[in-house]
PDB file of N, CA and C in Angstrom:
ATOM      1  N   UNK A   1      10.047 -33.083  40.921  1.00  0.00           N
ATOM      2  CA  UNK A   1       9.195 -34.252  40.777  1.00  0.00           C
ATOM      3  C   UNK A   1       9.174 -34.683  39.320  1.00  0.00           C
ATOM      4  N   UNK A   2       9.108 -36.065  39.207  1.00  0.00           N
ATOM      5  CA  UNK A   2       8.753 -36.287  37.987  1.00  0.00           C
ATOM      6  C   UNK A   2       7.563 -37.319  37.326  1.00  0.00           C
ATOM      7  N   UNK A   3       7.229 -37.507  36.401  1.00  0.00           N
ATOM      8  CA  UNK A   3       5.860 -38.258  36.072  1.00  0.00           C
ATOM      9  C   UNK A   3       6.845 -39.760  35.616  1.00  0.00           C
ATOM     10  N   UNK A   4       5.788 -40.757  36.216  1.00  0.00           N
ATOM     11  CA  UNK A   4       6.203 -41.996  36.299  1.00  0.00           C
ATOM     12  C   UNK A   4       4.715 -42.576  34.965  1.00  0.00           C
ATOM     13  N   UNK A   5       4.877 -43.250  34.159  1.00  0.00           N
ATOM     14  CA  UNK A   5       4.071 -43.971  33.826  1.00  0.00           C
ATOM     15  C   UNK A   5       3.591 -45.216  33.584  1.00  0.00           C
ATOM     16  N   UNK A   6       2.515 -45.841  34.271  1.00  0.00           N
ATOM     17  CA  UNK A   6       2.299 -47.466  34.755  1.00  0.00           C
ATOM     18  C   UNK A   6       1.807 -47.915  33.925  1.00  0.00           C
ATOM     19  N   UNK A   7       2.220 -48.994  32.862  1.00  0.00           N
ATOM     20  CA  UNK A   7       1.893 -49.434  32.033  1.00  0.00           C
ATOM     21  C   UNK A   7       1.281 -51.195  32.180  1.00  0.00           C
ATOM     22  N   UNK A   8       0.253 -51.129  32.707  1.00  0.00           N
ATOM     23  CA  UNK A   8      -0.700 -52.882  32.989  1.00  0.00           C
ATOM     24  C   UNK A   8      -0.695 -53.489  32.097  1.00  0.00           C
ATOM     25  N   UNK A   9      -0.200 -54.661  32.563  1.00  0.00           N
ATOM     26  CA  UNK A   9      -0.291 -56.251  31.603  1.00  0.00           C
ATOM     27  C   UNK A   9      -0.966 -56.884  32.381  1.00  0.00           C
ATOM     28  N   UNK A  10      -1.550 -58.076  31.290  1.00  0.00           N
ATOM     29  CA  UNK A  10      -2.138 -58.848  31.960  1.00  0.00           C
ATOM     30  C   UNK A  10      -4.040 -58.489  32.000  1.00  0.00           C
ATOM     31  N   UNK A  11      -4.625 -59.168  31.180  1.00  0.00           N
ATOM     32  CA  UNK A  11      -6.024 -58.407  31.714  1.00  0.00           C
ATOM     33  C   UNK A  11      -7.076 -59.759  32.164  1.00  0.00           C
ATOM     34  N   UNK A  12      -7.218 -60.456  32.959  1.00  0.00           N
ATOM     35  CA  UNK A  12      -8.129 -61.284  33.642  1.00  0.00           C
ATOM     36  C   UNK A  12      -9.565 -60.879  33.925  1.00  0.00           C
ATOM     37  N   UNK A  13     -10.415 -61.219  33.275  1.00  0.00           N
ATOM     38  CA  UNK A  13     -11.759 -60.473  33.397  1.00  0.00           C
ATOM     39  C   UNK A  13     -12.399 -60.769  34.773  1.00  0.00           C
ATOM     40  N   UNK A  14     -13.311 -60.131  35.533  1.00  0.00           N
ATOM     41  CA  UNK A  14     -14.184 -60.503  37.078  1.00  0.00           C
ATOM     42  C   UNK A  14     -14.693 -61.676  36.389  1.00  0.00           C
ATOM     43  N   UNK A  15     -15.158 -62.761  37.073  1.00  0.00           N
ATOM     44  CA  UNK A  15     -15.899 -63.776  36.987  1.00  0.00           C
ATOM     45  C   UNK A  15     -17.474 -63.598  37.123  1.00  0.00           C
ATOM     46  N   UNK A  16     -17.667 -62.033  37.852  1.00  0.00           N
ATOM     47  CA  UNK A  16     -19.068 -61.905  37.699  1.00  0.00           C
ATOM     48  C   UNK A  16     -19.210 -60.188  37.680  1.00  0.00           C
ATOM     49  N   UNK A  17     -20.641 -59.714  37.732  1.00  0.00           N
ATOM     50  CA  UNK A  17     -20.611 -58.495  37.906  1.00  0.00           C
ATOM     51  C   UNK A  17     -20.203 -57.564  39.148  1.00  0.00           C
ATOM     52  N   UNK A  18     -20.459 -58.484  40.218  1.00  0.00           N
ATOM     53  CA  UNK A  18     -20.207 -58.425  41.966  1.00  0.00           C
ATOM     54  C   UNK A  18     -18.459 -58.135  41.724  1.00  0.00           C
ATOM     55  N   UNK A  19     -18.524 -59.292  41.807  1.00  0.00           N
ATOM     56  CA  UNK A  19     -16.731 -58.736  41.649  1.00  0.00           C
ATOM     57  C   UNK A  19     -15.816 -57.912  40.369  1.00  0.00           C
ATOM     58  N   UNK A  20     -16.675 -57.617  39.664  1.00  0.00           N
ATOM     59  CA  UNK A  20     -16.342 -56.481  38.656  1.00  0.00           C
ATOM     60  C   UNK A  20     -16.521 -55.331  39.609  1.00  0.00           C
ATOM     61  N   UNK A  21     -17.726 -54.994  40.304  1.00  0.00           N
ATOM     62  CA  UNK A  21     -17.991 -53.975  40.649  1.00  0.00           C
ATOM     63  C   UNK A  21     -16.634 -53.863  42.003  1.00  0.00           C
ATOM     64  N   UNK A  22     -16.808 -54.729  42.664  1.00  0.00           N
ATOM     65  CA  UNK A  22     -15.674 -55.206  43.938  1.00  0.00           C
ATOM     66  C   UNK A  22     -14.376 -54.467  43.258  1.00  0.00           C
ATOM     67  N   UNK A  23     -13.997 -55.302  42.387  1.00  0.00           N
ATOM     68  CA  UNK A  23     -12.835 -54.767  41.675  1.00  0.00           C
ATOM     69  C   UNK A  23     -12.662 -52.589  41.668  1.00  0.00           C
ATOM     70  N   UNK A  24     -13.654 -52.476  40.532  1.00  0.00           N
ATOM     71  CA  UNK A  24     -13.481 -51.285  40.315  1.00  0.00           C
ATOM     72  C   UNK A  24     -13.433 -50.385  41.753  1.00  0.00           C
ATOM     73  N   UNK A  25     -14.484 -50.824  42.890  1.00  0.00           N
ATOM     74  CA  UNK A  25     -14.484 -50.153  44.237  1.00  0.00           C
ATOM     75  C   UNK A  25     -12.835 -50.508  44.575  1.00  0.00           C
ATOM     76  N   UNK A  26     -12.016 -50.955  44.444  1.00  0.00           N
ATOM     77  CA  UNK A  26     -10.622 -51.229  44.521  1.00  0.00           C
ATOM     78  C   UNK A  26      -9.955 -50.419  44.174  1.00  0.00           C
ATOM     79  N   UNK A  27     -10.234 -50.114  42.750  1.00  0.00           N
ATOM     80  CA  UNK A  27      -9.114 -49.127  41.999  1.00  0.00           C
ATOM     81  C   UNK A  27      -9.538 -48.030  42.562  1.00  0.00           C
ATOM     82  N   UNK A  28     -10.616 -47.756  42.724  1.00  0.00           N
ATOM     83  CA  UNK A  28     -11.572 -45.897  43.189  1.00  0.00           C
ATOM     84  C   UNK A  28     -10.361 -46.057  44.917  1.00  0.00           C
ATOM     85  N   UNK A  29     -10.519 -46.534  45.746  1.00  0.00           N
ATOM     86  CA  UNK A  29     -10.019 -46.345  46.995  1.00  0.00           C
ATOM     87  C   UNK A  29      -8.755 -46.188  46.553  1.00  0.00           C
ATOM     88  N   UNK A  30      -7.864 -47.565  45.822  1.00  0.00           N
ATOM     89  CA  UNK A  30      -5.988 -46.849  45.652  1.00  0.00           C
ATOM     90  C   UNK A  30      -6.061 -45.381  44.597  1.00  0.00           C
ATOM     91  N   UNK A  31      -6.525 -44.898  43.627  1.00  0.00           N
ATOM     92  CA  UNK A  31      -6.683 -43.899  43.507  1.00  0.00           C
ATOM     93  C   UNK A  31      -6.627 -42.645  44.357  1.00  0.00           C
ATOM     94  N   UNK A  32      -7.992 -42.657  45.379  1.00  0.00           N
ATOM     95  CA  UNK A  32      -7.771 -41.454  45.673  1.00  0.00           C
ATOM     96  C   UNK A  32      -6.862 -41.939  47.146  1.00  0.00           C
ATOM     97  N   UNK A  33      -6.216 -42.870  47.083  1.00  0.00           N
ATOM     98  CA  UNK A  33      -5.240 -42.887  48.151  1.00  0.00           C
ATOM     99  C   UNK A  33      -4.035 -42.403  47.241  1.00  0.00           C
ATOM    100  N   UNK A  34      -3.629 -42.304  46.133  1.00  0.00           N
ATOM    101  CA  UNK A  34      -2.777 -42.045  45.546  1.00  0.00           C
ATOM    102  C   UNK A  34      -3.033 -40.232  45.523  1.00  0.00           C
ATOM    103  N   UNK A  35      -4.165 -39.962  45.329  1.00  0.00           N
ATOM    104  CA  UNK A  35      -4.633 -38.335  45.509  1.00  0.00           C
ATOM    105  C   UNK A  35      -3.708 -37.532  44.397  1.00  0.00           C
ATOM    106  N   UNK A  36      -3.077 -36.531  44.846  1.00  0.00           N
ATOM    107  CA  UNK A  36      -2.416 -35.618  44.116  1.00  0.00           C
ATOM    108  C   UNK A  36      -1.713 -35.848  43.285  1.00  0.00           C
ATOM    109  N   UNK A  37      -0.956 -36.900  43.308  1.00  0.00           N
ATOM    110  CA  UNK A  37       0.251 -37.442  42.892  1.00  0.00           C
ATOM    111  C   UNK A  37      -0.612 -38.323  41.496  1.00  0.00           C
ATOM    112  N   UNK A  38      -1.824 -38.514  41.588  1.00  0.00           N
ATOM    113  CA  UNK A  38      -2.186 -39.484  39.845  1.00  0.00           C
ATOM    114  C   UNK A  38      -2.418 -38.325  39.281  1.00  0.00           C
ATOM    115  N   UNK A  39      -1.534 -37.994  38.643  1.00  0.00           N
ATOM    116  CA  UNK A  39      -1.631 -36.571  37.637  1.00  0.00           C
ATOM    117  C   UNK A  39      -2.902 -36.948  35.986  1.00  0.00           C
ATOM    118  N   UNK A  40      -2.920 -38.243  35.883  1.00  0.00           N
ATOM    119  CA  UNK A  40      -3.673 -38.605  34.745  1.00  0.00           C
ATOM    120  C   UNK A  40      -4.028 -40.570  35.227  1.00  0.00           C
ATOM    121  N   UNK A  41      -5.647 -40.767  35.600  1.00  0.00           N
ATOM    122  CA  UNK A  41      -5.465 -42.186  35.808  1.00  0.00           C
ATOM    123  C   UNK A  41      -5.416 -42.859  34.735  1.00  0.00           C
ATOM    124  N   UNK A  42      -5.684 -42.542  33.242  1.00  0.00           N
ATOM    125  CA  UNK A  42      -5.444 -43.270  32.168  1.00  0.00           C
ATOM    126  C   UNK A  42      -6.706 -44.192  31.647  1.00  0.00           C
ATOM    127  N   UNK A  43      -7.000 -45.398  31.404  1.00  0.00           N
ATOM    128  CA  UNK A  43      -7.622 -45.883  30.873  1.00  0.00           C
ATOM    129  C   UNK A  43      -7.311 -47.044  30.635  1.00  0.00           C
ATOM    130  N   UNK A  44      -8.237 -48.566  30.656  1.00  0.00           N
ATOM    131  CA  UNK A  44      -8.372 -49.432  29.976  1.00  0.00           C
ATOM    132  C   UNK A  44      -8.139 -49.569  28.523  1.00  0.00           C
ATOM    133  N   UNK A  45      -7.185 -50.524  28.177  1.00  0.00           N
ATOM    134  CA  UNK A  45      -7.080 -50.687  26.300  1.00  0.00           C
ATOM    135  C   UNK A  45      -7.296 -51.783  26.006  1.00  0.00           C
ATOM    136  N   UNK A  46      -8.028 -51.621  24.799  1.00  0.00           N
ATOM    137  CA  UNK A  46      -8.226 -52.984  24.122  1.00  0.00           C
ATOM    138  C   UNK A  46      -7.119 -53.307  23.422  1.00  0.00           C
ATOM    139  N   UNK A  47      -7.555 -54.289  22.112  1.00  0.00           N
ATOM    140  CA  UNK A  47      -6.376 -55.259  21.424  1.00  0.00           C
ATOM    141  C   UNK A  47      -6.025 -53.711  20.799  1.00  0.00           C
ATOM    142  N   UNK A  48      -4.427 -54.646  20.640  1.00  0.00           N
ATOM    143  CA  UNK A  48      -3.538 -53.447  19.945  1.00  0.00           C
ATOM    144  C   UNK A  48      -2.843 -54.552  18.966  1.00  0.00           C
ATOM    145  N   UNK A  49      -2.056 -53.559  17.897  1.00  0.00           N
ATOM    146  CA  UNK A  49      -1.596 -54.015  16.669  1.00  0.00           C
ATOM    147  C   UNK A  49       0.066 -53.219  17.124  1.00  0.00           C
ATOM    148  N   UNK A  50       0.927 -54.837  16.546  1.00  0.00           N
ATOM    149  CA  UNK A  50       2.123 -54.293  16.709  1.00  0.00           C
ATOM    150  C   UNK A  50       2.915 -54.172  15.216  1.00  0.00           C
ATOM    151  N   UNK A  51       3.432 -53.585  15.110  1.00  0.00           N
ATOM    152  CA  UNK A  51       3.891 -52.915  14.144  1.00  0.00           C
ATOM    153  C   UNK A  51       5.487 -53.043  13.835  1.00  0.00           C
ATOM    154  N   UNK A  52       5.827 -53.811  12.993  1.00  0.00           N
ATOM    155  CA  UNK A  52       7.730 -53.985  12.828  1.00  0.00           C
ATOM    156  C   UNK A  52       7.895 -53.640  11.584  1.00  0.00           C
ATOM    157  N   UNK A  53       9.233 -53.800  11.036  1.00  0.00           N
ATOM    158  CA  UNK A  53       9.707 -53.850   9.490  1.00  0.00           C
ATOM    159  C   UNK A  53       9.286 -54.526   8.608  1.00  0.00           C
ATOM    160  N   UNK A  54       8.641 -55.341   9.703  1.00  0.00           N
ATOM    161  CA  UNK A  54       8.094 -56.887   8.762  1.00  0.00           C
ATOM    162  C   UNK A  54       6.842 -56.687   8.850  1.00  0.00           C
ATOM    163  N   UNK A  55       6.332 -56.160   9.473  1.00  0.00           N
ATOM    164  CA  UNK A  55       4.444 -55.871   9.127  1.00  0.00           C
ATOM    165  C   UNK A  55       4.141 -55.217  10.137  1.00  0.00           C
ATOM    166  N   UNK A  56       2.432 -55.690  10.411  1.00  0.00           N
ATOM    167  CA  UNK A  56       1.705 -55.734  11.086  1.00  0.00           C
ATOM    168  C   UNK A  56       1.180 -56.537  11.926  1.00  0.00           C
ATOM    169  N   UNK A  57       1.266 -57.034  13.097  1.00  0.00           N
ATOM    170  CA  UNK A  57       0.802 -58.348  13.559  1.00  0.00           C
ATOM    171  C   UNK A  57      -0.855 -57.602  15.155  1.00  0.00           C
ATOM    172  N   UNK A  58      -1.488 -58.521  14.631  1.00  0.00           N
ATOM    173  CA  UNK A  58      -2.723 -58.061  15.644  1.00  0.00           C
ATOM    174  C   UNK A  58      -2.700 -58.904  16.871  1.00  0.00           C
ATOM    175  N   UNK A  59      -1.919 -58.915  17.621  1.00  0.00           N
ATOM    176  CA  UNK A  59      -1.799 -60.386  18.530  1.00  0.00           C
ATOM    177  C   UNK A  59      -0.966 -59.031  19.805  1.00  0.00           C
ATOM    178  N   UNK A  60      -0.332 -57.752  20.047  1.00  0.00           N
ATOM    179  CA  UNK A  60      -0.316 -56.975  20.589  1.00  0.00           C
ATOM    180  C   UNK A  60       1.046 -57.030  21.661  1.00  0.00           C
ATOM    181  N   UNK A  61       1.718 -58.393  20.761  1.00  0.00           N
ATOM    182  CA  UNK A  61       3.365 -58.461  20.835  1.00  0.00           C
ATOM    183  C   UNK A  61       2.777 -59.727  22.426  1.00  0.00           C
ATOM    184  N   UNK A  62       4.517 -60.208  22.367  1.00  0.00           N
ATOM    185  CA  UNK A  62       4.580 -61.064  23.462  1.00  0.00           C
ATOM    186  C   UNK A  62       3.687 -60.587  25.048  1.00  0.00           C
ATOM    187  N   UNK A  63       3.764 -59.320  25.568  1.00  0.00           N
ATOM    188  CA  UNK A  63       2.896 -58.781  26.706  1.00  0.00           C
ATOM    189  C   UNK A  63       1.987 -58.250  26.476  1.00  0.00           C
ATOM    190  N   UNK A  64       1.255 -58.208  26.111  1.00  0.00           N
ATOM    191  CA  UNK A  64       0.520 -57.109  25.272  1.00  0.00           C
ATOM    192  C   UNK A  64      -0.201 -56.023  26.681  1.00  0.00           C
ATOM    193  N   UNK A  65      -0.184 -54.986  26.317  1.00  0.00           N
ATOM    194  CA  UNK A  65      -0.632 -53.773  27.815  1.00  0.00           C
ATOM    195  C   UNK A  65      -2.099 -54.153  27.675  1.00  0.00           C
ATOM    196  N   UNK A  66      -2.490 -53.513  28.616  1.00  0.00           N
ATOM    197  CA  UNK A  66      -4.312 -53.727  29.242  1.00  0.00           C
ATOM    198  C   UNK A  66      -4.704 -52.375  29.727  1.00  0.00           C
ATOM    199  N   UNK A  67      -3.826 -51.384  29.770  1.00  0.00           N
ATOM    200  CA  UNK A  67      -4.200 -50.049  30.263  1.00  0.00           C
ATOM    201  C   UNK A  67      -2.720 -49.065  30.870  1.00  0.00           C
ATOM    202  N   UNK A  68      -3.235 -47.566  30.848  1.00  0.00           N
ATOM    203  CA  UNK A  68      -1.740 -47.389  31.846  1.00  0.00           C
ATOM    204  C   UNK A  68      -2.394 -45.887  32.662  1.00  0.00           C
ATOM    205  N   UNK A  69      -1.716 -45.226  33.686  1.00  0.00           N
ATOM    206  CA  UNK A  69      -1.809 -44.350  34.135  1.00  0.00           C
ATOM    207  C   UNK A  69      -0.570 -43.809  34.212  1.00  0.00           C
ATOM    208  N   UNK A  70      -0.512 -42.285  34.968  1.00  0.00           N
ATOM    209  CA  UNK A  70       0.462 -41.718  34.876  1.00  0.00           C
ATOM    210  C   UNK A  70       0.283 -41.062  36.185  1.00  0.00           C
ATOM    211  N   UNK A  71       1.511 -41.299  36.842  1.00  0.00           N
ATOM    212  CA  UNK A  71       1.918 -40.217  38.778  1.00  0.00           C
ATOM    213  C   UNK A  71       2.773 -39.421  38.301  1.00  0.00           C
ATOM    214  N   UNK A  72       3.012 -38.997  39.395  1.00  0.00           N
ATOM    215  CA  UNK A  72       4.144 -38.179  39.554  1.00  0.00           C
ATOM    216  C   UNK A  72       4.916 -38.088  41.413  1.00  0.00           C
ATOM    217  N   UNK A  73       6.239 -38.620  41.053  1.00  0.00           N
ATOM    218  CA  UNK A  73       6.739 -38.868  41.922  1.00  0.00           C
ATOM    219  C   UNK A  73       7.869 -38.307  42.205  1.00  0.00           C
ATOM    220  N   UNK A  74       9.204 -38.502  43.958  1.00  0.00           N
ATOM    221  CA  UNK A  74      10.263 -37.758  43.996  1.00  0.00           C
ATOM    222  C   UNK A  74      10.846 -38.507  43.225  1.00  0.00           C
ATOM    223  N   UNK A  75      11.032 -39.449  43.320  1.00  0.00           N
ATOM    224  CA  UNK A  75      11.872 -40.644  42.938  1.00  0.00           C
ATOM    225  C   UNK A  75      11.362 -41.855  41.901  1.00  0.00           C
ATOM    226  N   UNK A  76      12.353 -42.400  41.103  1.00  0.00           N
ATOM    227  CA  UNK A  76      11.533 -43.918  40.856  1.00  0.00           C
ATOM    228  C   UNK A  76      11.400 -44.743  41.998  1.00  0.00           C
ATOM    229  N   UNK A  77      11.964 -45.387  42.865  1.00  0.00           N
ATOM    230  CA  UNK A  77      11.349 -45.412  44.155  1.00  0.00           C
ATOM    231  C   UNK A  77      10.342 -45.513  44.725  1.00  0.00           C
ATOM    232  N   UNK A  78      10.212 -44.221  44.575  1.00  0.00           N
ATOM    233  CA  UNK A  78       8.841 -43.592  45.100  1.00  0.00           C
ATOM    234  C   UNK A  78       7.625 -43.687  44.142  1.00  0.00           C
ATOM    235  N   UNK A  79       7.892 -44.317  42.885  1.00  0.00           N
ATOM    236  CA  UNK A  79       6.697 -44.623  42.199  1.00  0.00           C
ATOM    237  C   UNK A  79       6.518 -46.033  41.959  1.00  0.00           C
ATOM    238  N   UNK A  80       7.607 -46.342  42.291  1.00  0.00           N
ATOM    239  CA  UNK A  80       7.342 -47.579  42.279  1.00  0.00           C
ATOM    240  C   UNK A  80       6.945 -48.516  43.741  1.00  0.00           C
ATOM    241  N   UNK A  81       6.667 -47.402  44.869  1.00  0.00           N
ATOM    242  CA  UNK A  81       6.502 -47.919  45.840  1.00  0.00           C
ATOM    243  C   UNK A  81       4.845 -47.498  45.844  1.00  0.00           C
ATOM    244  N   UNK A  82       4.069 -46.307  45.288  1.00  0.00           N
ATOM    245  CA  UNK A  82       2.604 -46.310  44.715  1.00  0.00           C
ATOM    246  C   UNK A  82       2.398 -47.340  44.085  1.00  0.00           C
ATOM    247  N   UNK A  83       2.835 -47.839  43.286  1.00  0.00           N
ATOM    248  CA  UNK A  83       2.794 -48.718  42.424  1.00  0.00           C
ATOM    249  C   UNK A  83       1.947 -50.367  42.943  1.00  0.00           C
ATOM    250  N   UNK A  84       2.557 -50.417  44.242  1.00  0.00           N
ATOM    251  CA  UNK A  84       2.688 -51.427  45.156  1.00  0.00           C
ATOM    252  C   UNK A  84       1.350 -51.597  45.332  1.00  0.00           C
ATOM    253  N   UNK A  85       0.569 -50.485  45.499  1.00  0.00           N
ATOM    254  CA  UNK A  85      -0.496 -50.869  45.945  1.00  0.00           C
ATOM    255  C   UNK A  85      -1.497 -50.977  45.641  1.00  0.00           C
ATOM    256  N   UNK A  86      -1.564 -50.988  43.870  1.00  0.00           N
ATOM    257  CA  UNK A  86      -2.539 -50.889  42.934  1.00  0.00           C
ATOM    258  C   UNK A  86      -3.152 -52.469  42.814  1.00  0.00           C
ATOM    259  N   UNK A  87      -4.601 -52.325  42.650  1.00  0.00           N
ATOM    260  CA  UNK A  87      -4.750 -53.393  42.398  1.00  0.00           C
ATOM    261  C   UNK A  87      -5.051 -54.745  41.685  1.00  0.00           C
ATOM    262  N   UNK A  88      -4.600 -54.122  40.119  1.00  0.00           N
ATOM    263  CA  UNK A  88      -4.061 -54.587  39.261  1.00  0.00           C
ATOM    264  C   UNK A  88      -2.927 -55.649  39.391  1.00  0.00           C
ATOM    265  N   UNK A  89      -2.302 -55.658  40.168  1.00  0.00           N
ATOM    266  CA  UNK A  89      -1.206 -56.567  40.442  1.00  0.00           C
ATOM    267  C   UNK A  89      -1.901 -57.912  41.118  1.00  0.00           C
ATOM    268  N   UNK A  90      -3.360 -57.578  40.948  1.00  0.00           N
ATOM    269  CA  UNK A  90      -3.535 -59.292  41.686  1.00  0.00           C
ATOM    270  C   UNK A  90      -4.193 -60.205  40.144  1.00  0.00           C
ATOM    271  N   UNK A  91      -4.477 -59.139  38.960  1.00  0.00           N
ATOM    272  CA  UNK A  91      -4.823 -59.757  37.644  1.00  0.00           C
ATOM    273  C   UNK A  91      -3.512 -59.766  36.809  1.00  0.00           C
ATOM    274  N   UNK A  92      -2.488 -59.312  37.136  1.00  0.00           N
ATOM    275  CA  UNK A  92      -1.498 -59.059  36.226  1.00  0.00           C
ATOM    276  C   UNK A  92      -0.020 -58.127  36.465  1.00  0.00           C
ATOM    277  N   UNK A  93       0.597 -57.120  35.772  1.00  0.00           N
ATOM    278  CA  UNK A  93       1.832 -57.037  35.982  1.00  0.00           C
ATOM    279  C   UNK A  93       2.125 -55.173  35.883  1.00  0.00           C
ATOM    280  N   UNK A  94       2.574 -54.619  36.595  1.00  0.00           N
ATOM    281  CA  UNK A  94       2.292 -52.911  36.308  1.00  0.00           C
ATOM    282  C   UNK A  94       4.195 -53.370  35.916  1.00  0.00           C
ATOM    283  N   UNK A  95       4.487 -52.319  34.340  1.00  0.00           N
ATOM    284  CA  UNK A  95       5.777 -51.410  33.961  1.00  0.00           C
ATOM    285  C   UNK A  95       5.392 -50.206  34.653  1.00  0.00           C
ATOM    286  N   UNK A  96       6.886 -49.925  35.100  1.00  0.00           N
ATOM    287  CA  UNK A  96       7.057 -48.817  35.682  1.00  0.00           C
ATOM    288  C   UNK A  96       8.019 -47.648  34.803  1.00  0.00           C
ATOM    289  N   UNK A  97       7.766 -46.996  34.217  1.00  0.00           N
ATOM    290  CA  UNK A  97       8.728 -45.967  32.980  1.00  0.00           C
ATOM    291  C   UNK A  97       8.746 -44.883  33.486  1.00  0.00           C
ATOM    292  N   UNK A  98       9.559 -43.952  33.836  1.00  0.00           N
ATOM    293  CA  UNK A  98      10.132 -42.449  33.695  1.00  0.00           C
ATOM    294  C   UNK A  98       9.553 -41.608  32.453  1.00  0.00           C
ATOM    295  N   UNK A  99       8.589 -41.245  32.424  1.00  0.00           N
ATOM    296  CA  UNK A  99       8.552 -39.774  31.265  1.00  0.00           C
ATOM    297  C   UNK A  99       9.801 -39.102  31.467  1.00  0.00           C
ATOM    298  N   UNK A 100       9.977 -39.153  30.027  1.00  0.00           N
ATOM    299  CA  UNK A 100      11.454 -38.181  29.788  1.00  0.00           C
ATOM    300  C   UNK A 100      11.099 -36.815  28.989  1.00  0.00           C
ATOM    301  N   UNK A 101      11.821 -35.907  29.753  1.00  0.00           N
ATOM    302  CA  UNK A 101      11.212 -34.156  28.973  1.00  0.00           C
ATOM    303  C   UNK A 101      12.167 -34.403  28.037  1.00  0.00           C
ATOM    304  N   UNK A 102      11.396 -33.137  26.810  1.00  0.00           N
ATOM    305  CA  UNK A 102      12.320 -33.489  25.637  1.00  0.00           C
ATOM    306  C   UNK A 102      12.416 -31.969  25.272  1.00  0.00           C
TER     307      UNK A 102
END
């Protein structure tokens, strides 16, 4: 098996607290439908600073992430077919990356 890590773009705020709460009751159900396999659910991020040869820029690059978690799956495939059902994908965009052992 290996660990897949989902990296969210895109962050669209609830329009109210109801559907904030709606929302989060969303992520809690694909979670523990995901069960064993979310080895780490990760976290919400704020603004980020991107960093080149040429500086510093606070704007968090052309996509800028909104949060990420981490599975573990047989396949990419197969994490990217968890992936499917998160529900983040109705505010925005999940990367799908391979952790590589080093």
């Amino acid at each position: 098996m290996s660990k897949f890590v989902y990296i969210y773009h895109g962050n669209e705020k609830p329009e109210s607290a109801e559907a904030g709460a709606a929302l989060m009751a969303r992520w809690g159900a694909w979670m523990e439908s995901v069960g064993a396999a979310m080895v780490n659910p990760g976290a919400p991020v704020g603004m980020s600073k991107t960093l080149s040869s040429n500086g510093v820029a606070d704007n968090g690059g052309s996509n800028p992430i909104s949060g990420y978690s981490v599975v573990e799956a047989d396949s990419f495939d197969a994490a990217v077919e968890i992936a499917k059902g998160c529900p983040h994908l109705d505010i925005g965009t999940i990367e799908v990356a391979e952790e590589m052992s080093m």
